[in-house]
C-alpha atoms as a PDB file:
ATOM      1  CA  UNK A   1      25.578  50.365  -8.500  1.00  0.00           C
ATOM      2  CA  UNK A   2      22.292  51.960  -8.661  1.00  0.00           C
ATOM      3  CA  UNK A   3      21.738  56.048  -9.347  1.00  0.00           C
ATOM      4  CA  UNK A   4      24.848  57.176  -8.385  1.00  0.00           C
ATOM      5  CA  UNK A   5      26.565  57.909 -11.452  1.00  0.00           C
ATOM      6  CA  UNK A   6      25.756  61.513 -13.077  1.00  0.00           C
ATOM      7  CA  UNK A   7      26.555  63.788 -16.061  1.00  0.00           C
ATOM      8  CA  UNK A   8      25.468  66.800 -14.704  1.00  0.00           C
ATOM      9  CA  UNK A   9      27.364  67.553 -12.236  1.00  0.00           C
ATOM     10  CA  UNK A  10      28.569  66.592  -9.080  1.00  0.00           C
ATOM     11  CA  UNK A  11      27.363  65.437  -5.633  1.00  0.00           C
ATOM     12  CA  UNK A  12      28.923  67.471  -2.725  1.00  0.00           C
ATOM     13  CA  UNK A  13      29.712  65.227   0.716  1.00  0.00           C
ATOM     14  CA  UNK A  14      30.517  67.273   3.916  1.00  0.00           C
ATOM     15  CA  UNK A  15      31.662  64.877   6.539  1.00  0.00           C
ATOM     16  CA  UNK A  16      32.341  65.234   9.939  1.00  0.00           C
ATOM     17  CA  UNK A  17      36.235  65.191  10.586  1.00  0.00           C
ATOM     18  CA  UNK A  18      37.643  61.796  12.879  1.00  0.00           C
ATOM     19  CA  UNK A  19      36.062  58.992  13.639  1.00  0.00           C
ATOM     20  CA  UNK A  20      33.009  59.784  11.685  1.00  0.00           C
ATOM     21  CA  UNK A  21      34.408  60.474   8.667  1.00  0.00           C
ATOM     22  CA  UNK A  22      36.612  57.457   8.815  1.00  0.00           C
ATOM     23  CA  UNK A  23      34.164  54.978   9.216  1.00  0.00           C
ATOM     24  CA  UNK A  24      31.455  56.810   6.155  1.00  0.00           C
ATOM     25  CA  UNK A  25      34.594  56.442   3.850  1.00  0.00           C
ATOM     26  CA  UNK A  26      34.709  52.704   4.919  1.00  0.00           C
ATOM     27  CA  UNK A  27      31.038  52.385   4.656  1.00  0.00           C
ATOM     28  CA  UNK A  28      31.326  53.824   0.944  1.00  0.00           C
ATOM     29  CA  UNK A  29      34.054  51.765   0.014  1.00  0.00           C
ATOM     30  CA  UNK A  30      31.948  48.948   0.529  1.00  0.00           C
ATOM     31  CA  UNK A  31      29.762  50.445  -2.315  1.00  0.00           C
ATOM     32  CA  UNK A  32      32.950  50.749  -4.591  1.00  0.00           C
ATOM     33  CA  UNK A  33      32.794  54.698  -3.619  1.00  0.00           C
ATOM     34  CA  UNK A  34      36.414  55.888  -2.586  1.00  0.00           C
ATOM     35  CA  UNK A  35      38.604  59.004  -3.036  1.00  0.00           C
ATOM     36  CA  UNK A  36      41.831  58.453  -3.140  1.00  0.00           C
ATOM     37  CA  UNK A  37      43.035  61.988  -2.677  1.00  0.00           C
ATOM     38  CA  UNK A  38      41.672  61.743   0.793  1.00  0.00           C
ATOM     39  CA  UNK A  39      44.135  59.169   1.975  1.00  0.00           C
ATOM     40  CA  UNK A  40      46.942  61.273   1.499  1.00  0.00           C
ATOM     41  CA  UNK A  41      48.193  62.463   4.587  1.00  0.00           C
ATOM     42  CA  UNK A  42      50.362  65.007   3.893  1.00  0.00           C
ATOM     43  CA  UNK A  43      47.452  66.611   1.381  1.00  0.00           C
ATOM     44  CA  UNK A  44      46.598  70.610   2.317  1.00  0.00           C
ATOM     45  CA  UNK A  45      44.080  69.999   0.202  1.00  0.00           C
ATOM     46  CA  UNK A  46      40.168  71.341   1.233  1.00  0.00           C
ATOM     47  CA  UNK A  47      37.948  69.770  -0.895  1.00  0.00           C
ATOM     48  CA  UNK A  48      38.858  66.137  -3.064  1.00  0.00           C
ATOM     49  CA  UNK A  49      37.170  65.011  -6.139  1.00  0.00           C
ATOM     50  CA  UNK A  50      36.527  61.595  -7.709  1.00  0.00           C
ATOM     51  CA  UNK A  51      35.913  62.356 -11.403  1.00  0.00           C
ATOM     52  CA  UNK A  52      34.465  59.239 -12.372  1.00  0.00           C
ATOM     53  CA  UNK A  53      31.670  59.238 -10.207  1.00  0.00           C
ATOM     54  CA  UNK A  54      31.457  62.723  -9.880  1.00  0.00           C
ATOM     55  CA  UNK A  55      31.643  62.979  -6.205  1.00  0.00           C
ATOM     56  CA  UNK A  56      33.305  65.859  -4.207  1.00  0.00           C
ATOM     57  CA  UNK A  57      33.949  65.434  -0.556  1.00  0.00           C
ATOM     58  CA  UNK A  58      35.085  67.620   2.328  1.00  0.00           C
ATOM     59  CA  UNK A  59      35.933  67.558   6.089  1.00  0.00           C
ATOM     60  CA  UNK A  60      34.078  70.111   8.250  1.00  0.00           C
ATOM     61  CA  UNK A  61      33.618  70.404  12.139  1.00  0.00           C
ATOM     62  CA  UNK A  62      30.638  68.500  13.349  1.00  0.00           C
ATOM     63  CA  UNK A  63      28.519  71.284  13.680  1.00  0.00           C
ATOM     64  CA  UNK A  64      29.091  73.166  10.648  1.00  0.00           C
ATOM     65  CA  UNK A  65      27.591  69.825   8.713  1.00  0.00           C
ATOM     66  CA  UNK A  66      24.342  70.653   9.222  1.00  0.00           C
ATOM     67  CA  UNK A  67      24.746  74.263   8.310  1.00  0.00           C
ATOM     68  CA  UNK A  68      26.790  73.343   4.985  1.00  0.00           C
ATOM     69  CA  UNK A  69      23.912  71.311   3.975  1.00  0.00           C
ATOM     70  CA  UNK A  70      20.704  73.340   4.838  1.00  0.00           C
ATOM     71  CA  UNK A  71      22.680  76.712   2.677  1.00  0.00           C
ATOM     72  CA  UNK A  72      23.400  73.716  -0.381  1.00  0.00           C
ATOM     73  CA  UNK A  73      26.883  73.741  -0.319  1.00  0.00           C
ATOM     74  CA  UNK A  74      27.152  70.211   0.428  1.00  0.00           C
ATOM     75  CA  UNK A  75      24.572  68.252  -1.229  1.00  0.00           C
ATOM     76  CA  UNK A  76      24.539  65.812   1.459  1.00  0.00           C
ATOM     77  CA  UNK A  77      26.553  65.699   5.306  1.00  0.00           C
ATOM     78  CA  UNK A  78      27.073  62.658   7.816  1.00  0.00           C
ATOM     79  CA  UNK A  79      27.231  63.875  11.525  1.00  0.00           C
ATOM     80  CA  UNK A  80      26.030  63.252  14.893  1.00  0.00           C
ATOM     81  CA  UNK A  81      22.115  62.897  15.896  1.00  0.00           C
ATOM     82  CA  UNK A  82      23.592  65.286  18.497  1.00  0.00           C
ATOM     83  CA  UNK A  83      24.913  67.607  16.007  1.00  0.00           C
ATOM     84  CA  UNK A  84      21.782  67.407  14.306  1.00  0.00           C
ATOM     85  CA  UNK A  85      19.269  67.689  17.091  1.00  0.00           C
ATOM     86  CA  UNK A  86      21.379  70.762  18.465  1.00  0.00           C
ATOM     87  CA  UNK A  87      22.044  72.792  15.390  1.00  0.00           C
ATOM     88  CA  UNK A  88      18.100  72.713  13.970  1.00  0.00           C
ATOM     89  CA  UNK A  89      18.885  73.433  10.771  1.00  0.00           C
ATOM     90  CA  UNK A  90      16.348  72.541   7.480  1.00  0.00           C
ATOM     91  CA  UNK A  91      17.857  69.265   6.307  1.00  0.00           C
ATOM     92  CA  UNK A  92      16.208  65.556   5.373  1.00  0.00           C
ATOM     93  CA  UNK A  93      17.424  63.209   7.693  1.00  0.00           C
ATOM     94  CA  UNK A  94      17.684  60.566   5.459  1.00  0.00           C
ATOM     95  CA  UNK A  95      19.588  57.083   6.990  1.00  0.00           C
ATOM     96  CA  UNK A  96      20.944  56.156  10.122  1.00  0.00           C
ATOM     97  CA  UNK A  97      24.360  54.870   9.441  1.00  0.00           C
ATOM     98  CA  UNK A  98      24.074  52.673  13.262  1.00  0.00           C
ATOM     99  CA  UNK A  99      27.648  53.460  14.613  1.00  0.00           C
ATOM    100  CA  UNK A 100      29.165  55.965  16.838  1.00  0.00           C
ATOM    101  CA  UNK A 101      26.274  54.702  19.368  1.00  0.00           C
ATOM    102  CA  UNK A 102      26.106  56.483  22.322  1.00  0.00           C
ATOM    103  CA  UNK A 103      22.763  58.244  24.473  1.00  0.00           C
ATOM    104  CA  UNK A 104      22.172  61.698  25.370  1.00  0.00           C
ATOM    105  CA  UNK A 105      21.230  61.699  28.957  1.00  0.00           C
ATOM    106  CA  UNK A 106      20.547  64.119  32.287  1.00  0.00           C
ATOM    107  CA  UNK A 107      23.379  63.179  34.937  1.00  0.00           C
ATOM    108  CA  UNK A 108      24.162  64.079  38.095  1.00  0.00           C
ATOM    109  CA  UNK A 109      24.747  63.161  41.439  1.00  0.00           C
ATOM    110  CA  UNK A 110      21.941  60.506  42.952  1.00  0.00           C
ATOM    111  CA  UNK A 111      20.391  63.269  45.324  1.00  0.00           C
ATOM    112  CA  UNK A 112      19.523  65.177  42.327  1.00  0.00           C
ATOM    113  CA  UNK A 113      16.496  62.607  41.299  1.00  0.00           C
ATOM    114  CA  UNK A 114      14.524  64.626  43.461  1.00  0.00           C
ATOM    115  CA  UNK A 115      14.944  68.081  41.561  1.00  0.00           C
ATOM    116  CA  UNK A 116      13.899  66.221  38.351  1.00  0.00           C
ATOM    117  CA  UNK A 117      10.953  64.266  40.324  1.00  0.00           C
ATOM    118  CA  UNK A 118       9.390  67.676  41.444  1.00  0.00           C
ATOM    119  CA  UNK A 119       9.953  69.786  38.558  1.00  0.00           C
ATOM    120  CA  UNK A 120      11.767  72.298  40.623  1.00  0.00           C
ATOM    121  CA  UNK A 121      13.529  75.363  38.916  1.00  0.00           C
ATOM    122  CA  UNK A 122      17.177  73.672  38.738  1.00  0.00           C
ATOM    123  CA  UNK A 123      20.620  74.915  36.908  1.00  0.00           C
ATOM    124  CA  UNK A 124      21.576  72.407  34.062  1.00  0.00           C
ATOM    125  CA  UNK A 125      25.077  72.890  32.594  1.00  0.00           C
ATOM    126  CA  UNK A 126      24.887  71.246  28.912  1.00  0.00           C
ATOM    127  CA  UNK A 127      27.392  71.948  25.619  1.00  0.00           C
ATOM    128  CA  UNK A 128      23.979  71.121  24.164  1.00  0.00           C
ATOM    129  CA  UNK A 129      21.742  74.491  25.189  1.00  0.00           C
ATOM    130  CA  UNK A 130      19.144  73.729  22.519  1.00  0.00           C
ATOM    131  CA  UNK A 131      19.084  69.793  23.219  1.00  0.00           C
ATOM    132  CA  UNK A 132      18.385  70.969  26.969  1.00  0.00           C
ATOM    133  CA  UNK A 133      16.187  73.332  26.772  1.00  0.00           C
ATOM    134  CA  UNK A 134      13.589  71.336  24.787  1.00  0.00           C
ATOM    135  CA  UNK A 135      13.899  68.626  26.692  1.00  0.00           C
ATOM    136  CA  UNK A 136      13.196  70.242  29.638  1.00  0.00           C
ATOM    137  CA  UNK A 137      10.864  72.712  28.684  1.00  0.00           C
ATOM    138  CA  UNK A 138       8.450  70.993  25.536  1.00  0.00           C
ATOM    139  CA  UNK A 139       9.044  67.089  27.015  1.00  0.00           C
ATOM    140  CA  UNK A 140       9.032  67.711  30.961  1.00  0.00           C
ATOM    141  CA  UNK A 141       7.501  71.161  30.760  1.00  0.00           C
ATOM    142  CA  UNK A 142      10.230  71.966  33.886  1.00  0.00           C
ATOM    143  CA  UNK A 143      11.648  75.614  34.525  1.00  0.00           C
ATOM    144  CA  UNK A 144      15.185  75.137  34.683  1.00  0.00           C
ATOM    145  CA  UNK A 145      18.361  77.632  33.700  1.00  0.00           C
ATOM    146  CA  UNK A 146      20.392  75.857  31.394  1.00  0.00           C
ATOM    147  CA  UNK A 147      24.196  77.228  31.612  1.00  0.00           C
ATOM    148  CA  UNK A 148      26.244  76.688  27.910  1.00  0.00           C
ATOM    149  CA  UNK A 149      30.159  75.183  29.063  1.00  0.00           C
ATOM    150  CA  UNK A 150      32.017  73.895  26.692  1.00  0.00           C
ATOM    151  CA  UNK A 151      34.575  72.107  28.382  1.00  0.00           C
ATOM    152  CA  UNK A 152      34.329  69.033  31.057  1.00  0.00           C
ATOM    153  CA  UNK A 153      30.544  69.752  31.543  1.00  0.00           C
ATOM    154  CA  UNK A 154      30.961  66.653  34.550  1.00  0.00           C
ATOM    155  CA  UNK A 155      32.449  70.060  36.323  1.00  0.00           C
ATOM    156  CA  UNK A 156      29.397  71.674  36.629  1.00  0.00           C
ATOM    157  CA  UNK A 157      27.729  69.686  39.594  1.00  0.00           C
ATOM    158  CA  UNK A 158      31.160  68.729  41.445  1.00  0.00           C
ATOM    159  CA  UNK A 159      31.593  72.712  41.463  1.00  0.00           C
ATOM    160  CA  UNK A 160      28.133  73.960  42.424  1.00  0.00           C
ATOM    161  CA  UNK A 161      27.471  75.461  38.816  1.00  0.00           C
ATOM    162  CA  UNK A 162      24.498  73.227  38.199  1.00  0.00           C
ATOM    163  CA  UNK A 163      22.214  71.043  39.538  1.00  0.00           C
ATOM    164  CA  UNK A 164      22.855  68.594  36.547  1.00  0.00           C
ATOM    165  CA  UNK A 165      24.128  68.288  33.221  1.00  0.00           C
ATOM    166  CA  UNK A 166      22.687  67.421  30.053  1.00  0.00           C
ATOM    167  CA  UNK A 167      25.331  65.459  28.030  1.00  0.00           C
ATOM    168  CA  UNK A 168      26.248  62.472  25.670  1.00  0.00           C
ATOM    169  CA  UNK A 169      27.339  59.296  27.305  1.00  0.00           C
ATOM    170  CA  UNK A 170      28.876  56.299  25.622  1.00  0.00           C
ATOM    171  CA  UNK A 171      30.376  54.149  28.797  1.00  0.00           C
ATOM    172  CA  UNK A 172      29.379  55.925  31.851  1.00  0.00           C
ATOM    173  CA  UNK A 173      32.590  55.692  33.240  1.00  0.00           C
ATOM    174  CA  UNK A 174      33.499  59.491  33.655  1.00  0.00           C
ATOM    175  CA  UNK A 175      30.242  60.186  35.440  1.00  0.00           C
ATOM    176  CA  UNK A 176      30.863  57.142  37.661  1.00  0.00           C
ATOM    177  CA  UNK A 177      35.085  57.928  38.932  1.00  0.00           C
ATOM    178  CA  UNK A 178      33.182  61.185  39.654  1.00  0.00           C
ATOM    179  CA  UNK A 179      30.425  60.767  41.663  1.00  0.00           C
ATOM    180  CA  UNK A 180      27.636  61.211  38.975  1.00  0.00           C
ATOM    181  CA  UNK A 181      25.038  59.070  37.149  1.00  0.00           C
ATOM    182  CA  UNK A 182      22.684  58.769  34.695  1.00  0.00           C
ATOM    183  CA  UNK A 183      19.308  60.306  35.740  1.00  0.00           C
ATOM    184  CA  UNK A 184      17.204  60.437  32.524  1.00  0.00           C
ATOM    185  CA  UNK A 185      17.631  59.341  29.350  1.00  0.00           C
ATOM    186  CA  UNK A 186      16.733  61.945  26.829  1.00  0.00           C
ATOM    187  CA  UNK A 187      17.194  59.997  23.556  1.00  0.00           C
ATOM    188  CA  UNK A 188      19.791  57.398  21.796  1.00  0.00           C
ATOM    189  CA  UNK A 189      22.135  58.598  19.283  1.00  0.00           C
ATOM    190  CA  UNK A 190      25.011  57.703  16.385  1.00  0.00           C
ATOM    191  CA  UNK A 191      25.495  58.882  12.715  1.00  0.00           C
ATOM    192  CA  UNK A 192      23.108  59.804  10.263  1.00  0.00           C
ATOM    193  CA  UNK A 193      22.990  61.390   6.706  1.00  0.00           C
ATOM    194  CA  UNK A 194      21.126  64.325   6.061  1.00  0.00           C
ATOM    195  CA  UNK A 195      20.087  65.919   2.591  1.00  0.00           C
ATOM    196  CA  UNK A 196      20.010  69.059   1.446  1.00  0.00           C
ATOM    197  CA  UNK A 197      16.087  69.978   0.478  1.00  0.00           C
ATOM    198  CA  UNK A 198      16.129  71.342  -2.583  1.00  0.00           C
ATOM    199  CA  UNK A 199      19.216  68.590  -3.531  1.00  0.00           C
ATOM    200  CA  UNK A 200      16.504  66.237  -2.277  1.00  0.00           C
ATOM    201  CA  UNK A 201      14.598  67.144  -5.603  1.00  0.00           C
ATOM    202  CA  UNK A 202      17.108  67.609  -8.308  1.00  0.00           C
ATOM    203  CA  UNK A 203      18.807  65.088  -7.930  1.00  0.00           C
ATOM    204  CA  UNK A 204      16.156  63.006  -6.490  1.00  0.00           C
ATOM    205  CA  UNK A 205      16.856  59.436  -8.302  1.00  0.00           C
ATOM    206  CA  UNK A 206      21.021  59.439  -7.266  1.00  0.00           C
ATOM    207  CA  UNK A 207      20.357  60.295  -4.142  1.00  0.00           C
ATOM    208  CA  UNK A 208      17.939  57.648  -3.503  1.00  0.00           C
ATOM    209  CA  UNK A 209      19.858  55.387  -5.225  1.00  0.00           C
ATOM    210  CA  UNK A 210      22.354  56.005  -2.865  1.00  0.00           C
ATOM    211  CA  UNK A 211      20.435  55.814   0.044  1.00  0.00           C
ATOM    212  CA  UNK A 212      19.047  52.491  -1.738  1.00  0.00           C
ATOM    213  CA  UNK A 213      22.700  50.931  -1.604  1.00  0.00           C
ATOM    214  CA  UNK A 214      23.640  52.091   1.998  1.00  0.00           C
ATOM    215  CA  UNK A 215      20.876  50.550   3.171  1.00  0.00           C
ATOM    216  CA  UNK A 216      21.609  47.311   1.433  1.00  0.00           C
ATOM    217  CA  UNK A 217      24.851  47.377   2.998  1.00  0.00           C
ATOM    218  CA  UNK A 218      24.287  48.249   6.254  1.00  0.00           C
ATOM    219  CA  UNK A 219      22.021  44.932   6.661  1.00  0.00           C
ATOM    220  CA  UNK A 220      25.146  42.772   5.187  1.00  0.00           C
END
């Protein structure tokens, strides 16, 4: 194991809860990184430790990943591209870890083509207001008013809210038993790692290290 082993101090992981966080723990594994205290269900714990490599590790809410890491009090995070692209915050994007695949796309029903065609001033309903609005605005230079929902954003058209949506899809086959389909694809997304900045320079050598080994074993 190269540069991941430290005596001053520890490395801080925030990691998305669910999936995400399940399958970075099985990635790390690989790499003879675990923490055991983290398979204990019944744990209230916050925040587990393994002592010999001196890693710490917590579960946070996809989009508070990004903000734990830009303020340094996670060293490093794993969440969405969409987490990422939406919450803007100063971090490294470092790796792409290649799983929880999935594309961010403009959907809606066929007829809508048009309103995207002729870049006329539309309603888009998105969870993703920031993902939205520069796509629209800096990428398609398009006028639109983009609503923030935060529910079934598939409502939206069937309702007469919006004109589209801007949203992830992994199958299609919500947008399809409704009536809707991908329009536009705005760009392809899964996990990454990010990295604090100024973590980025102190402990430059373990984290690259790390980054070093995850690569190897993402290719195996």
């Amino acid at each position: 194991m190269r540069g991941i082993m430290s005596t001053d101090g520890y490395l801080t992981f925030a990691l998305g809860k669910g999936r995400l966080a399940k399958k970075t723990l099985e990635l790390f594994e690989t790499l003879g990184i675990t923490c055991e205290e983290m398979k204990d269900k019944d744990s209230r714990k916050l925040i587990f430790v393994n002592e010999d490599l001196k890693l710490r590790f917590f579960l946070a809410k996809g989009p508070d990943v990004p903000t734990y890491v830009e303020y340094g009090a996670a060293d490093i995070g794993v969440a969405g591209k969409d987490t990422i692209m939406e919450e803007n915050r100063r971090v490294y994007e470092v790796l792409d870890f290649g799983f929880g695949k999935c594309r961010m796309c403009v959907c809606g029903p066929e007829h809508a083509k048009d309103l995207l065609k002729h870049h006329e001033r539309i309603r888009v309903a998105s969870k993703y207001p920031n993902i939205a609005k520069d796509y629209f605005y800096n990428q398609k230079h398009q006028t639109v008013d983009i609503i923030k929902l935060n529910g079934s954003v598939e409502l939206g058209p069937l309702v007469g809210l919006s004109d589209v949506i801007v949203d992830i899809v992994e199958t299609g086959s919500t947008l399809h038993e409704n009536g809707l389909a991908v329009l536009e694809e705005i760009c392809p997304l899964s996990a990454r790692m990010i990295v604090n900045q100024v973590s980025m320079q102190m402990e430059k050598e373990r984290i690259t290290g790390l980054i070093t080994n995850l690569k190897e074993a993402l290719q195996k």
